[in-house]
C-alpha atoms as a PDB file:
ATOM      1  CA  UNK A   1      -5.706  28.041  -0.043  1.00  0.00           C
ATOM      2  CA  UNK A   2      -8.007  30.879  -0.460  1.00  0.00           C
ATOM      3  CA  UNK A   3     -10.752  30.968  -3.906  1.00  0.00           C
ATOM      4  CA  UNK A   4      -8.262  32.766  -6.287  1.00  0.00           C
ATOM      5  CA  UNK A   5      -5.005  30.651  -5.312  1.00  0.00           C
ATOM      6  CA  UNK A   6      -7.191  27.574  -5.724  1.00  0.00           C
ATOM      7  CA  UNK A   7      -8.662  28.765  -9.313  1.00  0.00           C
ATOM      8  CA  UNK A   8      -4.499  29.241 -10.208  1.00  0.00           C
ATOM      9  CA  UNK A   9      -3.708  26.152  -8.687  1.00  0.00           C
ATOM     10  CA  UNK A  10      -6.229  24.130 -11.244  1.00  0.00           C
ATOM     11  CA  UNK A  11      -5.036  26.417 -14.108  1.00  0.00           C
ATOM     12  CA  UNK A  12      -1.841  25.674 -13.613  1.00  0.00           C
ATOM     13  CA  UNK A  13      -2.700  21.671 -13.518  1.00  0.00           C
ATOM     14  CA  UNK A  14      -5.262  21.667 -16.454  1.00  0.00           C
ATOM     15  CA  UNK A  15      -4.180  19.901 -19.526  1.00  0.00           C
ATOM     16  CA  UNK A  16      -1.009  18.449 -17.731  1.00  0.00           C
ATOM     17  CA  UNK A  17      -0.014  14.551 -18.362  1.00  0.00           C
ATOM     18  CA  UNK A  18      -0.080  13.852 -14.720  1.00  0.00           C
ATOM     19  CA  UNK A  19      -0.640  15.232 -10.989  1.00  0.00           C
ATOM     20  CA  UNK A  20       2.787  13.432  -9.948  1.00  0.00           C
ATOM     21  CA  UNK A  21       5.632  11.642 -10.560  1.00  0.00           C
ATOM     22  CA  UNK A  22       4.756   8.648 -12.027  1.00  0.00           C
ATOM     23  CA  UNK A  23       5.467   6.892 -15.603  1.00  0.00           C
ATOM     24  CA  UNK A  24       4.440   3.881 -17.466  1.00  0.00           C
ATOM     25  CA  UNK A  25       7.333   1.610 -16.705  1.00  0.00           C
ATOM     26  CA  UNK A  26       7.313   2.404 -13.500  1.00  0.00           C
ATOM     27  CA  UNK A  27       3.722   1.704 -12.732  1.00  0.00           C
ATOM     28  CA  UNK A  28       4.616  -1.374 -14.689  1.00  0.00           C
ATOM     29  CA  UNK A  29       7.142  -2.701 -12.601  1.00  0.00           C
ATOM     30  CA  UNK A  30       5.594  -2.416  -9.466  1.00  0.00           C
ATOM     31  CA  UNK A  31       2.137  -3.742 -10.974  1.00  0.00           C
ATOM     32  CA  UNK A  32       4.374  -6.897 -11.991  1.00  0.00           C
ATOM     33  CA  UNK A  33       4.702  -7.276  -7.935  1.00  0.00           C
ATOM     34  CA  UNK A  34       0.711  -8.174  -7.691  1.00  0.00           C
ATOM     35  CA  UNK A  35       0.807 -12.833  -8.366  1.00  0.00           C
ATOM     36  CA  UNK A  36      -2.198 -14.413  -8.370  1.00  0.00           C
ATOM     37  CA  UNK A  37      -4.482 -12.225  -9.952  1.00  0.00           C
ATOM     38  CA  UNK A  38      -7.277 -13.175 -12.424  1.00  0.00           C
ATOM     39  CA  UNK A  39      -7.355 -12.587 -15.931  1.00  0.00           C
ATOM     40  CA  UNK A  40      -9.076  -9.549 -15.635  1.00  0.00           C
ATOM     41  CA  UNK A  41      -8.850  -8.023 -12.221  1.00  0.00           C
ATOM     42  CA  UNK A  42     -11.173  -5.334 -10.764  1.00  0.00           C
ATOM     43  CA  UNK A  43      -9.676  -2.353 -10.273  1.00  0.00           C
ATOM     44  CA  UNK A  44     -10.374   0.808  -8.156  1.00  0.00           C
ATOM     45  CA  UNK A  45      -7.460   3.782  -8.899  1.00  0.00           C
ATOM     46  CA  UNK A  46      -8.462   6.188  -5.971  1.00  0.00           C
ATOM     47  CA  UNK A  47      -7.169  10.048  -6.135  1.00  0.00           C
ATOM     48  CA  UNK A  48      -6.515   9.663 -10.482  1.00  0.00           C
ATOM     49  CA  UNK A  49      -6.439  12.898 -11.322  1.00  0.00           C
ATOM     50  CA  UNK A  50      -6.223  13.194 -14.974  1.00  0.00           C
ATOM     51  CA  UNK A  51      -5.359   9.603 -15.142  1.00  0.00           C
ATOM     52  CA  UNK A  52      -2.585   9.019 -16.964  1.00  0.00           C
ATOM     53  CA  UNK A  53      -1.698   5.790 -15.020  1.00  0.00           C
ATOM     54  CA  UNK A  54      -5.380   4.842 -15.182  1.00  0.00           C
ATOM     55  CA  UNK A  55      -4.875   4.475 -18.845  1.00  0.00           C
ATOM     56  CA  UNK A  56      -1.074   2.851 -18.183  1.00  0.00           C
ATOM     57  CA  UNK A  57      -3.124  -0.060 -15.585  1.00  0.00           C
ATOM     58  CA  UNK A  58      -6.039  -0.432 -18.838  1.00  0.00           C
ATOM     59  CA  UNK A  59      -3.106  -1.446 -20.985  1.00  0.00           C
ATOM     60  CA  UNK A  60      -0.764  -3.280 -18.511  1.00  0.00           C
ATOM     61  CA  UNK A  61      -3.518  -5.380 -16.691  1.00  0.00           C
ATOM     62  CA  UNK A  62      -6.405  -6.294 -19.197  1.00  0.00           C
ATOM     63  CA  UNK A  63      -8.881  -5.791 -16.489  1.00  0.00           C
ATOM     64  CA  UNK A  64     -11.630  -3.504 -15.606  1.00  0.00           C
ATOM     65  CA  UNK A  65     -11.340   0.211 -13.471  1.00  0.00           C
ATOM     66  CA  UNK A  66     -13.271   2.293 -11.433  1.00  0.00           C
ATOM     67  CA  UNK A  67     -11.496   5.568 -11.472  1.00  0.00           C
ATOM     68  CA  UNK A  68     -11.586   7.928  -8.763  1.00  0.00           C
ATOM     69  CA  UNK A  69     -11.509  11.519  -8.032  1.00  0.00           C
ATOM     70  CA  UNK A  70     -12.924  14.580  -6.429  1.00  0.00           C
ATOM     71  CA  UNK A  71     -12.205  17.024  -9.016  1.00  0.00           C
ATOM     72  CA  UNK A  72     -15.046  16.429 -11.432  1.00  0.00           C
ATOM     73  CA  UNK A  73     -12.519  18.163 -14.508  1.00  0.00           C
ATOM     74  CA  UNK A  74     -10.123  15.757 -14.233  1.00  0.00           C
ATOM     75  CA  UNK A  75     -12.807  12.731 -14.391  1.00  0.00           C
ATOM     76  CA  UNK A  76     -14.369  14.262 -17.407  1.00  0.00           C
ATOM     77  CA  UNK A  77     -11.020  14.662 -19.357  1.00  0.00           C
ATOM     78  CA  UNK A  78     -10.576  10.952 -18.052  1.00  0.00           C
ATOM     79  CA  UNK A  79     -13.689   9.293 -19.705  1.00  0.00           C
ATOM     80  CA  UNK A  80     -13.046  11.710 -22.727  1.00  0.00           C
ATOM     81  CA  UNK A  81      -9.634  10.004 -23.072  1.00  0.00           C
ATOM     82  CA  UNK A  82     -10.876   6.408 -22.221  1.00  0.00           C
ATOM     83  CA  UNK A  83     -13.579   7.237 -25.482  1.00  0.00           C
ATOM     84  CA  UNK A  84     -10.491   7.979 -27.555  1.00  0.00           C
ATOM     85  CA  UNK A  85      -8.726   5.172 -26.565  1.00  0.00           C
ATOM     86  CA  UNK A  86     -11.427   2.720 -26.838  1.00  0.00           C
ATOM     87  CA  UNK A  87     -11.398   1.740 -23.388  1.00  0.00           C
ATOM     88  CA  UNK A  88     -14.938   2.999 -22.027  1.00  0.00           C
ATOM     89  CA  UNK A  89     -15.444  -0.702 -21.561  1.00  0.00           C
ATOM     90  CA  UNK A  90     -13.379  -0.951 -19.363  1.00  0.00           C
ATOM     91  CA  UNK A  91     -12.522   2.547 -17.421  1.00  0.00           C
ATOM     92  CA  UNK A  92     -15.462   4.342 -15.789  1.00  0.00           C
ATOM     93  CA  UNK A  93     -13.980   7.525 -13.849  1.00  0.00           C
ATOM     94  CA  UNK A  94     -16.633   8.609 -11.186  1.00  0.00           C
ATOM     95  CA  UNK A  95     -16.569  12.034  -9.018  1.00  0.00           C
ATOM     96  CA  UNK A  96     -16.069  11.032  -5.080  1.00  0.00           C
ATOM     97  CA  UNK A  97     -14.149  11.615  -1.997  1.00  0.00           C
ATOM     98  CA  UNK A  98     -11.582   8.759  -1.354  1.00  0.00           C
ATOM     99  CA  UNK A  99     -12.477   9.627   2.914  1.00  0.00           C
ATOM    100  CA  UNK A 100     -16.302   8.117   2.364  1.00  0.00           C
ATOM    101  CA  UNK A 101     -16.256   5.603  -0.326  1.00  0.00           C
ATOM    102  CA  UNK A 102     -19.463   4.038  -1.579  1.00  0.00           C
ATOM    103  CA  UNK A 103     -18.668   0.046  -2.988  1.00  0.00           C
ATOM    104  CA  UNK A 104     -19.669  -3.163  -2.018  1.00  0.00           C
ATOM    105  CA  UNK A 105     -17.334  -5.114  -0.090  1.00  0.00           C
ATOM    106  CA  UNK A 106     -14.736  -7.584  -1.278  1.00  0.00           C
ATOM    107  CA  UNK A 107     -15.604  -5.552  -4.859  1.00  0.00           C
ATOM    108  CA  UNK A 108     -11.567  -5.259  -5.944  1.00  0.00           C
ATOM    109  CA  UNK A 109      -8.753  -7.122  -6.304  1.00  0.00           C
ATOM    110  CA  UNK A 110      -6.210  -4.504  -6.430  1.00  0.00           C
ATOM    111  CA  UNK A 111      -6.685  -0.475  -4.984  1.00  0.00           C
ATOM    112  CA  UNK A 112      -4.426   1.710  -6.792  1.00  0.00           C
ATOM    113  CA  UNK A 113      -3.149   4.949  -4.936  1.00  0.00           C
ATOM    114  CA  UNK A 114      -0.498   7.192  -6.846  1.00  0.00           C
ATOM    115  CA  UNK A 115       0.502  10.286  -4.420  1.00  0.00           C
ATOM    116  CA  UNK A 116      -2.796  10.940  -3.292  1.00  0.00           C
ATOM    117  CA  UNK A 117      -3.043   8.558   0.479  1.00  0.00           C
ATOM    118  CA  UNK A 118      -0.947  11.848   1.859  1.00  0.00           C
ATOM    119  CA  UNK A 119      -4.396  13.606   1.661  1.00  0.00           C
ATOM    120  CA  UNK A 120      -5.685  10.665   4.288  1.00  0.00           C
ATOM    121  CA  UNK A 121      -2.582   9.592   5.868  1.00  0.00           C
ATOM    122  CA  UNK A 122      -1.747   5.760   5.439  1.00  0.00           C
ATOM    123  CA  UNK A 123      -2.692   4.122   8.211  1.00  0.00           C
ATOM    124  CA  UNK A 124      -6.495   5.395   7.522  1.00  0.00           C
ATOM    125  CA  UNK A 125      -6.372   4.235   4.143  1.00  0.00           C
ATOM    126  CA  UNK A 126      -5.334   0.863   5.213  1.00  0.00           C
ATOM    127  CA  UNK A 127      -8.036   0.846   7.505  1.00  0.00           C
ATOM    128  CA  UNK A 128     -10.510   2.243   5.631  1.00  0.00           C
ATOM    129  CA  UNK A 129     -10.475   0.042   2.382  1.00  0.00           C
ATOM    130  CA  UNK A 130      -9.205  -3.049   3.607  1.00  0.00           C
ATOM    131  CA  UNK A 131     -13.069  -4.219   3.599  1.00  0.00           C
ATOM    132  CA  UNK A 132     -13.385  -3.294  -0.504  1.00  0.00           C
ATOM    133  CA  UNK A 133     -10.427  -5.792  -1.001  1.00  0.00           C
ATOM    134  CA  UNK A 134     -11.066  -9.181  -2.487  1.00  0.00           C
ATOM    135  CA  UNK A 135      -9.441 -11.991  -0.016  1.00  0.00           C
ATOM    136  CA  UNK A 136      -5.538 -11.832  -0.734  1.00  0.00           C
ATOM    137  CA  UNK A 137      -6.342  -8.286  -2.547  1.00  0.00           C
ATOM    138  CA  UNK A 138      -3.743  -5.780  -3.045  1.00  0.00           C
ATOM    139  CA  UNK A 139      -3.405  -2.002  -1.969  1.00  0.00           C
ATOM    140  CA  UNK A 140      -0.577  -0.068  -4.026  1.00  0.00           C
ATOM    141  CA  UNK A 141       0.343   2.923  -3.224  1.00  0.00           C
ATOM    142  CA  UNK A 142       3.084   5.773  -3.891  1.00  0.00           C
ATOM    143  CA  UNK A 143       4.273   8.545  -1.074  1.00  0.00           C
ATOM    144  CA  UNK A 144       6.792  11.023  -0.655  1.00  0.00           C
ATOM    145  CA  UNK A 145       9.912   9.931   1.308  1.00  0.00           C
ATOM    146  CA  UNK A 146      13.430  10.912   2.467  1.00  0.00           C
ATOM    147  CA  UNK A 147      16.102   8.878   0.441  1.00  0.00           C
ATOM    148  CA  UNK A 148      18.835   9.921   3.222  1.00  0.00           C
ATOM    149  CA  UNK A 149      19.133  10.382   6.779  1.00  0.00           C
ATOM    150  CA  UNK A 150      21.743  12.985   6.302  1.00  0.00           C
ATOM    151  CA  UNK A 151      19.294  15.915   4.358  1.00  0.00           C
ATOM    152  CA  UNK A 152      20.324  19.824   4.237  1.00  0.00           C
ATOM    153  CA  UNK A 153      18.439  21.987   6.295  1.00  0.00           C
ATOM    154  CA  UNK A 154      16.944  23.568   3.161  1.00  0.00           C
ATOM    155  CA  UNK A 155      14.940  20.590   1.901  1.00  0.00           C
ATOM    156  CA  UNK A 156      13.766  19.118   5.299  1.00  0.00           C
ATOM    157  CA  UNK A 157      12.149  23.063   5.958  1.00  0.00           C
ATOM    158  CA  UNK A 158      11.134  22.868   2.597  1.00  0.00           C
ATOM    159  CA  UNK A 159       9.120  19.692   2.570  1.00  0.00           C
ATOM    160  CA  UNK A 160       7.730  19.696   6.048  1.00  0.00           C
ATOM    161  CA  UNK A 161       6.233  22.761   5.819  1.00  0.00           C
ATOM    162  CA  UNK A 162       4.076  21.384   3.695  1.00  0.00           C
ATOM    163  CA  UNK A 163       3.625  17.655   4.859  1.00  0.00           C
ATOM    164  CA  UNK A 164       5.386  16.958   8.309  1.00  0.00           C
ATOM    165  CA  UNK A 165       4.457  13.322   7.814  1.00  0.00           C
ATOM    166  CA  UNK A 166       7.193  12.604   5.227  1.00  0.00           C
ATOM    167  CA  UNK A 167       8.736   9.532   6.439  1.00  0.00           C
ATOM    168  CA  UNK A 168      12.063   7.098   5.379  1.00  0.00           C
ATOM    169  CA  UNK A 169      11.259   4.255   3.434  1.00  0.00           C
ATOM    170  CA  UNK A 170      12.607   1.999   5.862  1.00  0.00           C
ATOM    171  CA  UNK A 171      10.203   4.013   8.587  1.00  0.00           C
ATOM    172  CA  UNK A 172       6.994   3.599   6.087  1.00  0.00           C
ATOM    173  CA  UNK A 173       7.893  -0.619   5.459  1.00  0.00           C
ATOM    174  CA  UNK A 174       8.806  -1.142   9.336  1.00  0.00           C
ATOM    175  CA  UNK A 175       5.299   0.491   9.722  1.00  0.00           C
ATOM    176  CA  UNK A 176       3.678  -1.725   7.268  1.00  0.00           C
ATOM    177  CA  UNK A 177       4.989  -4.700   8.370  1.00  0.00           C
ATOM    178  CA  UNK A 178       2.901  -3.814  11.808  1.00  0.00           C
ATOM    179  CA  UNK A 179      -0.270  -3.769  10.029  1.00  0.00           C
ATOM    180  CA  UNK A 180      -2.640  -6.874   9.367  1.00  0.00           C
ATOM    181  CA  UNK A 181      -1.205  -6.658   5.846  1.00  0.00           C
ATOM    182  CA  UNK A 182       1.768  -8.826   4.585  1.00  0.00           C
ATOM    183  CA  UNK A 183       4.356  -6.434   2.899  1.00  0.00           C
ATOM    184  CA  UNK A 184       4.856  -7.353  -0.391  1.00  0.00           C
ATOM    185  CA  UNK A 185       7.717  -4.504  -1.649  1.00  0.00           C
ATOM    186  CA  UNK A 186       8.484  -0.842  -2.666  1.00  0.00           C
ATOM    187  CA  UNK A 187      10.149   0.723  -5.470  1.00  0.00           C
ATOM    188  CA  UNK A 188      11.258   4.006  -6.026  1.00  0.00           C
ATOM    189  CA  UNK A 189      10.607   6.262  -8.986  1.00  0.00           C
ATOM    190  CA  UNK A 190      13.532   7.141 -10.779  1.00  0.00           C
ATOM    191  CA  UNK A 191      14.338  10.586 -11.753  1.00  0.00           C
ATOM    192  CA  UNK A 192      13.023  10.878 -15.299  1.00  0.00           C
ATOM    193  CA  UNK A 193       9.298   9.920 -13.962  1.00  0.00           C
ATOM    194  CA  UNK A 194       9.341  12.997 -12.178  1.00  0.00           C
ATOM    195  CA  UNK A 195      10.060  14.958 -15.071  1.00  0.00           C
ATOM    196  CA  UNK A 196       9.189  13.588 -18.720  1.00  0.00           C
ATOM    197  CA  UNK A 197       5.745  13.961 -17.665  1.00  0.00           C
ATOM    198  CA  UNK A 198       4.874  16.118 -14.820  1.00  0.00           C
ATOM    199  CA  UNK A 199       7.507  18.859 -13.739  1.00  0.00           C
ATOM    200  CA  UNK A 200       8.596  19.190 -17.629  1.00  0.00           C
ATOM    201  CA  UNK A 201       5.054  19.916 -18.949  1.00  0.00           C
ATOM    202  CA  UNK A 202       4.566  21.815 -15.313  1.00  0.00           C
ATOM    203  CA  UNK A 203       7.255  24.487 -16.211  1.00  0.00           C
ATOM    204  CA  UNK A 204       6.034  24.924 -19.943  1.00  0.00           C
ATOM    205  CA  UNK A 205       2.764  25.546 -18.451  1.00  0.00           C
ATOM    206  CA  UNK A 206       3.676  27.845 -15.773  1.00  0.00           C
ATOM    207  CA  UNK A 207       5.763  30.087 -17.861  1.00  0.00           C
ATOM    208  CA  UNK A 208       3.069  30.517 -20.073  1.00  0.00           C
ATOM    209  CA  UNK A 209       1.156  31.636 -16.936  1.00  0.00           C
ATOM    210  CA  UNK A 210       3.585  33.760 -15.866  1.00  0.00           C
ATOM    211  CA  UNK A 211       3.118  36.024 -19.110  1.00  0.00           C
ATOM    212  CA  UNK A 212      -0.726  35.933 -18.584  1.00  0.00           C
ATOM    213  CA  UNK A 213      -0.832  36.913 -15.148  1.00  0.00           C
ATOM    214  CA  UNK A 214       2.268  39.195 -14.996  1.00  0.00           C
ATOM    215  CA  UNK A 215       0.468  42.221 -13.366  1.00  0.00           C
ATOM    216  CA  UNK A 216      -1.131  39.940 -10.858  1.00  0.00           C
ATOM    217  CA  UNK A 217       1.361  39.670  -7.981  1.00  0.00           C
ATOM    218  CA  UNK A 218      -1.027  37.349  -5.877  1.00  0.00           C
ATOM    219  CA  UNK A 219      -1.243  34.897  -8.967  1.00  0.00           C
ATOM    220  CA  UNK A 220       2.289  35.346  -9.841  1.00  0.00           C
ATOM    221  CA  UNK A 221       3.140  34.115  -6.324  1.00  0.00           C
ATOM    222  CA  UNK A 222       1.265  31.058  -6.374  1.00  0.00           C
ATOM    223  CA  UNK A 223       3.443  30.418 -10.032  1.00  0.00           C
ATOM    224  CA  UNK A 224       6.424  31.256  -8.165  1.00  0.00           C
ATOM    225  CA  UNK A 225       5.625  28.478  -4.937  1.00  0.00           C
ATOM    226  CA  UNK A 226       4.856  25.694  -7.729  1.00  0.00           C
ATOM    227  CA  UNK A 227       8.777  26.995  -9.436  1.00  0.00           C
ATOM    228  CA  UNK A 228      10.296  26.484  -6.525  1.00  0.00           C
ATOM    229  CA  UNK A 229       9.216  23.180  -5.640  1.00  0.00           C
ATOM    230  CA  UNK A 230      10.956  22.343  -9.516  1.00  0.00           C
ATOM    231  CA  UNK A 231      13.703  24.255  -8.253  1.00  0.00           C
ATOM    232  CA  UNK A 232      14.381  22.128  -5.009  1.00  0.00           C
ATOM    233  CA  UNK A 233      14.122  19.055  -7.138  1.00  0.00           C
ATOM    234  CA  UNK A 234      16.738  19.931  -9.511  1.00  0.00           C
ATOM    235  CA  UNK A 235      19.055  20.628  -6.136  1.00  0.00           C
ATOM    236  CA  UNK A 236      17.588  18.042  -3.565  1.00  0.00           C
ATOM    237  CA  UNK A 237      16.416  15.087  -5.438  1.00  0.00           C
ATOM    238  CA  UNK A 238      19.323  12.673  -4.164  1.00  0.00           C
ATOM    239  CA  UNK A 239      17.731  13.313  -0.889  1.00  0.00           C
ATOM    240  CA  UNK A 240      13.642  11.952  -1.196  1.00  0.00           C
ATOM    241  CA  UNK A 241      11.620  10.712  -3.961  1.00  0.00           C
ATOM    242  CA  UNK A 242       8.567   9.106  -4.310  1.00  0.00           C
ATOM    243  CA  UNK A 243       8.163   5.185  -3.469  1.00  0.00           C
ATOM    244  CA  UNK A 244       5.632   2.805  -4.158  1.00  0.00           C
ATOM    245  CA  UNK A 245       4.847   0.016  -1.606  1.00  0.00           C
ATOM    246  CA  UNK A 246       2.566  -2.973  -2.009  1.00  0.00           C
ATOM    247  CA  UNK A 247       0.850  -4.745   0.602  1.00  0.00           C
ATOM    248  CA  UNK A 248      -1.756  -7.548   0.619  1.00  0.00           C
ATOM    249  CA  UNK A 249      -4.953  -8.381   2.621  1.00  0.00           C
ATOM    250  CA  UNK A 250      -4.633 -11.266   5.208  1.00  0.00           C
ATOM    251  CA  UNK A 251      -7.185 -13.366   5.448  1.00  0.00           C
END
């Protein structure tokens, strides 16, 4: 992504609920997966992006986060919205990369991960922050995957030219269960998480891009890439989603 793609890229994501599918009851439901937590657990949501789910775990789990990101924007709208909310007490979003992070070990009881462990692949996250787990701590995570074995040409070209590591659920779990973590379950996100906040907002935000940068065919194509991917959705959705899985450190 070259300087001026990047810059659209950003513009395109400012001031948007969320980075990715995701919605309150869904982060809910699989946060109602995690037993034997304490009252107030600790908390590390890596990759948060503007955080909407950040503030969705604040409200669902009465205990205290460290939120993550390397886009120093999006953690500054973050503790802006924590302020408003009255939750700097608890939420403290700090600047990092999730490859080289700096915490004490056993420092969380649960790491959070929605659609951002593509950027380090899954096994490497598992590796890699298994030793900031509590005993019997939880990672949860949520990753693109195919829905169906039987998928039109179109889509499979479509998504693995951007990430040829898009795996079935059942390929992700059987993987899993090979790790020194216990599986604890997955759930998928139904359709109107991807929408109600993220690809609806998306489009209003894009068309109003489109007007702005209408004699700018370089910007307009990076508008037109992020369309399509809407566009493939609306045809292709019975076909992959996004899933959550939870697993838990084995002492």
């Amino acid at each position: 992504m070259t300087a001026n793609q990047e810059q659209i890229f950003f513009e395109i994501h400012t001031d948007t609920p969320r980075e990715g599918p995701g919605n309150f009851e869904s982060t809910k439901a699989v946060y109602s997966l995690l037993t034997e937590l304490p009252e107030k657990p600790t908390i590390l949501d890596v990759g948060c992006g503007p955080g909407k789910q950040t503030l969705d775990l604040a409200k669902i789990s009465n205990g205290k986060i460290i939120a993550f990101d390397n886009h120093k924007p999006y953690i500054n709208k973050l503790n802006e919205m924590a302020a408003e909310f009255n939750l700097s007490s608890r939420i403290s979003g700090q600047v990092g990369d999730m490859n080289d992070l700096q915490f004490a070990e056993n420092s969380f009881d649960v790491i959070w991960a929605e659609g951002s462990v593509y950027q380090m692949g899954i096994g490497k996250a598992l590796e890699l922050w298994k030793k900031f787990l509590k005993p019997n701590g939880y990672i949860v995570f949520s990753e693109l995957c195919w829905l169906r074995n039987d998928r039109p040409e179109e889509i499979e070209n479509y998504w693995n030219s951007f990430y040829g590591e898009i795996k079935t659920i059942d390929s992700v779990i059987k993987f899993l269960s090979n790790t020194d973590y216990k599986f604890i379950g997955s759930f998928v996100l139904p359709d109107n998480a991807w929408w109600d906040d993220y690809y609806t907002p998306l489009t209003n935000r894009i068309n109003e891009l489109k007007k702005k940068y209408a004699n700018d065919p370089k910007a307009m194509q990076v508008l037109e890439n992020e369309s399509l991917e809407m566009e493939m959705h609306k045809k292709y959705s019975a076909y992959y989603g996004y899933s959550f899985f939870v697993v838990r450190k084995v002492n």
